[in-house]
Protein backbone atom coordinates (compact mmCIF):
# COMPACT_ATOMS: atom_id res chain seq x y z
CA UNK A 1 -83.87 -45.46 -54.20
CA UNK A 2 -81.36 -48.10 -53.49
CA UNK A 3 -81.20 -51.26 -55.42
CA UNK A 4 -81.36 -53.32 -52.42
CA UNK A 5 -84.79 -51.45 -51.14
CA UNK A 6 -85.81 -51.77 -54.66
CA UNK A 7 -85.33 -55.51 -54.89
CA UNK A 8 -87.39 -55.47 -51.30
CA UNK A 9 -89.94 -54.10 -53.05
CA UNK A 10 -90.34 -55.65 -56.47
CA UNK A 11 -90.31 -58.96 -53.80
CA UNK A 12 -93.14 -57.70 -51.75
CA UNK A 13 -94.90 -56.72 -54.94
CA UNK A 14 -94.58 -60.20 -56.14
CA UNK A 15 -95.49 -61.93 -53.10
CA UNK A 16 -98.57 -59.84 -53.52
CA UNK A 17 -99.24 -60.94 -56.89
CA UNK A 18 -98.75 -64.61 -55.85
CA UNK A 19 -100.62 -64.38 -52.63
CA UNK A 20 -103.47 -62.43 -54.94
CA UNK A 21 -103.58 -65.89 -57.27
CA UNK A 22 -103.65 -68.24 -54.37
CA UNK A 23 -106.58 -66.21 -52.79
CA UNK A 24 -108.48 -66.01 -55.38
CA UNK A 25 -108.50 -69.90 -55.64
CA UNK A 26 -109.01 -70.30 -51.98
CA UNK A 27 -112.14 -67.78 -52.03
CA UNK A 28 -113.74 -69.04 -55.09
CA UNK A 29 -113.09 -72.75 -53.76
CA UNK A 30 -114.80 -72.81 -50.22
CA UNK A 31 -117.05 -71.43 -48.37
CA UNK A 32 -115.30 -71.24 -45.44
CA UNK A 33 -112.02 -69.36 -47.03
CA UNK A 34 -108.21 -69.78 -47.34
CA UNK A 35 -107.86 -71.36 -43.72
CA UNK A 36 -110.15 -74.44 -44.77
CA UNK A 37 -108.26 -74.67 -48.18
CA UNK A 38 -104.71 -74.80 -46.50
CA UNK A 39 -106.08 -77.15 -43.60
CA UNK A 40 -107.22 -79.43 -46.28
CA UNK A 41 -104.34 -79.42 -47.91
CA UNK A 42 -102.33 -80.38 -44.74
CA UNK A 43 -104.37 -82.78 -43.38
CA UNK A 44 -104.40 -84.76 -46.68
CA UNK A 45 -100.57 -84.00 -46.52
CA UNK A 46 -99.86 -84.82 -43.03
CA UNK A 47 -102.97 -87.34 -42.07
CA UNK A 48 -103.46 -89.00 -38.66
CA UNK A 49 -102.60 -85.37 -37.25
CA UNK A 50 -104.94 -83.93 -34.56
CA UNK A 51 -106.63 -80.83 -34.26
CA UNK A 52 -103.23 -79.85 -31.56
CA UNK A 53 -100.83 -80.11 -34.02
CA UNK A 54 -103.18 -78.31 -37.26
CA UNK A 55 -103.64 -75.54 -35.27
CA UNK A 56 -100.44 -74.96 -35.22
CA UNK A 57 -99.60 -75.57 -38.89
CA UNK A 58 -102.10 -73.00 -39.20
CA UNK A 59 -101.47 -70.33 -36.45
CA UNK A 60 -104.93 -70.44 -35.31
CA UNK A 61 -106.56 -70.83 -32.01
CA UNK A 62 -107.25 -74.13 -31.18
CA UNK A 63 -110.88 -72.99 -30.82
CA UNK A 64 -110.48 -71.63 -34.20
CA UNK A 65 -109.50 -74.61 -35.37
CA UNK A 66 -112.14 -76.81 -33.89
CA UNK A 67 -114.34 -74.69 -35.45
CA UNK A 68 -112.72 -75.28 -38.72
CA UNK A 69 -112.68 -78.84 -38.53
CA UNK A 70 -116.53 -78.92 -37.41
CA UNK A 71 -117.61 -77.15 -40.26
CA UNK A 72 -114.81 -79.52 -42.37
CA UNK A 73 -116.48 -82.23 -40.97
CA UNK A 74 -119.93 -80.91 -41.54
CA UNK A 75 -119.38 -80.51 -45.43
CA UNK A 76 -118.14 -84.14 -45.94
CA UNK A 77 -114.87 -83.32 -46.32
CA UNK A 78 -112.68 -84.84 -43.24
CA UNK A 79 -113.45 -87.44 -40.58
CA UNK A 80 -112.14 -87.83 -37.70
CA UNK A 81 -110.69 -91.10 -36.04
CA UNK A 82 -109.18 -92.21 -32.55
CA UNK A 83 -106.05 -90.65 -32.32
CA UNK A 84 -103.46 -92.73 -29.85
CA UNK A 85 -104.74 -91.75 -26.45
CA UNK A 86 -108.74 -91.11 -26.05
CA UNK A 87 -108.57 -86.86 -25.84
CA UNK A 88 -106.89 -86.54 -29.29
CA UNK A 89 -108.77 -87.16 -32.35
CA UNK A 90 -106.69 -87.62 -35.92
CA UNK A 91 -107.88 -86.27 -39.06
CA UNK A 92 -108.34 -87.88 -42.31
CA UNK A 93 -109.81 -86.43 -45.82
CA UNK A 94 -113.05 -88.00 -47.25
CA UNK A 95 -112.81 -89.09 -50.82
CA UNK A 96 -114.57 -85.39 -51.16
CA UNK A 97 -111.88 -83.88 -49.59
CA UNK A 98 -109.27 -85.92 -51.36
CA UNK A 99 -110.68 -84.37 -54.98
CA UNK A 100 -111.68 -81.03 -53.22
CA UNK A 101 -107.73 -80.77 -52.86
CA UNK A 102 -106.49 -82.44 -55.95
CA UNK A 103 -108.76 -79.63 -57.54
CA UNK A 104 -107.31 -77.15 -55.27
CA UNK A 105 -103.93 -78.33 -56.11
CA UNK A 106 -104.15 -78.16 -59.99
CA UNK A 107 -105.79 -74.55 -59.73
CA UNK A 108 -102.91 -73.60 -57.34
CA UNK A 109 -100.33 -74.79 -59.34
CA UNK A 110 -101.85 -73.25 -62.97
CA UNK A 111 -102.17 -69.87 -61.36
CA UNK A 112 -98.14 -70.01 -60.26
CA UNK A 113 -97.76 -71.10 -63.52
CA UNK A 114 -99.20 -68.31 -65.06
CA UNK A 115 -96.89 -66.16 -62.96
CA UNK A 116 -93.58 -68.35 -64.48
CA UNK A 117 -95.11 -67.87 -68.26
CA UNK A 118 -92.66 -65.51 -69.10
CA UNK A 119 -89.32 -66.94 -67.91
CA UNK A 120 -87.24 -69.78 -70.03
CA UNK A 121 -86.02 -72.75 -68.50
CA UNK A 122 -82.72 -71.20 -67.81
CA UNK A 123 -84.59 -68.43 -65.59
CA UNK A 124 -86.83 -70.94 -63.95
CA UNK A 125 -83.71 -72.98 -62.57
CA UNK A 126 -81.97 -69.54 -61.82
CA UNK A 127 -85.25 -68.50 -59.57
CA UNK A 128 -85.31 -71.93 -58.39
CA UNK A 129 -81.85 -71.77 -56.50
CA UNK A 130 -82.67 -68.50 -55.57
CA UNK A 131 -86.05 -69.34 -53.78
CA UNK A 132 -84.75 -72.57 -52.13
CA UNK A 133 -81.82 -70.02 -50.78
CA UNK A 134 -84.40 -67.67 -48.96
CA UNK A 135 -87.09 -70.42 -48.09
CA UNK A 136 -83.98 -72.25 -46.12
CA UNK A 137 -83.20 -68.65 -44.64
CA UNK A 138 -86.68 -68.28 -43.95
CA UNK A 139 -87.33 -71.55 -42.14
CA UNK A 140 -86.27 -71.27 -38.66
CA UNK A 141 -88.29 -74.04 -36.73
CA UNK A 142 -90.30 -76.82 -37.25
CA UNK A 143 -93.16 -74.69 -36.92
CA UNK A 144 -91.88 -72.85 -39.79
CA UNK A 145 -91.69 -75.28 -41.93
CA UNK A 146 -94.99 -76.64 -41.19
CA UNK A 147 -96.39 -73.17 -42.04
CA UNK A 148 -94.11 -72.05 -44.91
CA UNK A 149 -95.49 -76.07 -46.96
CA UNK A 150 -99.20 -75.47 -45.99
CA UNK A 151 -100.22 -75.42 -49.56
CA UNK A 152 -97.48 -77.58 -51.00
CA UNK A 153 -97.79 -80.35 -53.10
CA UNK A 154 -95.40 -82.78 -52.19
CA UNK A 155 -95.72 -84.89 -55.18
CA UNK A 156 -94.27 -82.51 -57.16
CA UNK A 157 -91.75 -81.03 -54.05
CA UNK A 158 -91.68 -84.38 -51.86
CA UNK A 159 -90.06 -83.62 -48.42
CA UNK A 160 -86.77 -85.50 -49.44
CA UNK A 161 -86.04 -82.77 -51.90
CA UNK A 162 -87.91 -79.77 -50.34
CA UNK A 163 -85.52 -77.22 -48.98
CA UNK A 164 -87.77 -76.42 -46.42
CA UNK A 165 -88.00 -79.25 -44.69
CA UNK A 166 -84.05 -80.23 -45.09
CA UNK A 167 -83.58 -77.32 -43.13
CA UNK A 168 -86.56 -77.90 -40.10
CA UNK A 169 -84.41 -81.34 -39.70
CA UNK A 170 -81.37 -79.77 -39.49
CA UNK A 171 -82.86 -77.35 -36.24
CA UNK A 172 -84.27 -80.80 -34.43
């Protein structure tokens, strides 16, 4: 095996083991799966946006995601609000959904953690450099980037510093 298809691997492998730790805090944090936890997550990130632009963040229908923000809604979690014209409704987190994802947020970011455990701080900033590389590589459109920072937590990666979204400006 090459080292290059290798590397390819041991990536996809991780990426498993990362996507593994995020779902098991999605399932074991809603009912309705890892589609409500990220739309949470963006809606308390990104609020006053409608149901329009979440679907997109999302990739789901748009009937998929009225779906998901009726049974959102239903749990006490987000309201909705007039929006600027009468057809568009914006979204907003109840204080429920503001501590449903500051929960979320500090499960998401011990489980990651868990993952870094056996790196020093030399390694971390190494990785770092590395990631912010292929997540500007990887970010391609706006839509991208809306996607790709679902689940961030932009206290800790705030969109002035976040690689991700220096590059979705750069495509406008």
């Amino acid at each position: 095996m090459h080292t290059n298809e290798r590397t390819a691997n041991l990536l996809g492998t991780l990426s498993t083991a990362v996507a593994n730790g995020i779902d098991n805090i999605d399932a074991s944090s809603l009912d309705h799966g890892a589609s409500a936890a990220a739309a949470l997550v963006t809606i308390g990130n990104y609020p006053k946006q409608n149901v329009t632009e979440l679907s997109v963040c999302l990739r789901l229908s748009h009937s998929a995601t009225v779906r998901l923000v009726d049974r959102l809604a239903a749990s006490g979690l987000i309201i909705r609000n007039p929006g600027r014209d009468k057809r568009a409704l914006t979204l907003a987190l109840t204080h429920q959904g503001e501590e449903f994802v500051g929960g979320l947020q500090d499960r998401r970011r011990a489980a990651l953690e868990d993952l870094l455990h056996p790196l020093d701080d030399v390694e971390r900033r190494l990785l770092t450099g590395i990631m912010e590389r292929m997540l500007i590589y990887a970010t391609r459109s706006q839509e991208d980037a809306n996607q790709l920072c679902r689940f961030c937590d932009l206290e800790i990666c705030p969109q002035d510093d976040c690689p991700v979204e220096k590059r979705a400006r750069q495509l406008r």
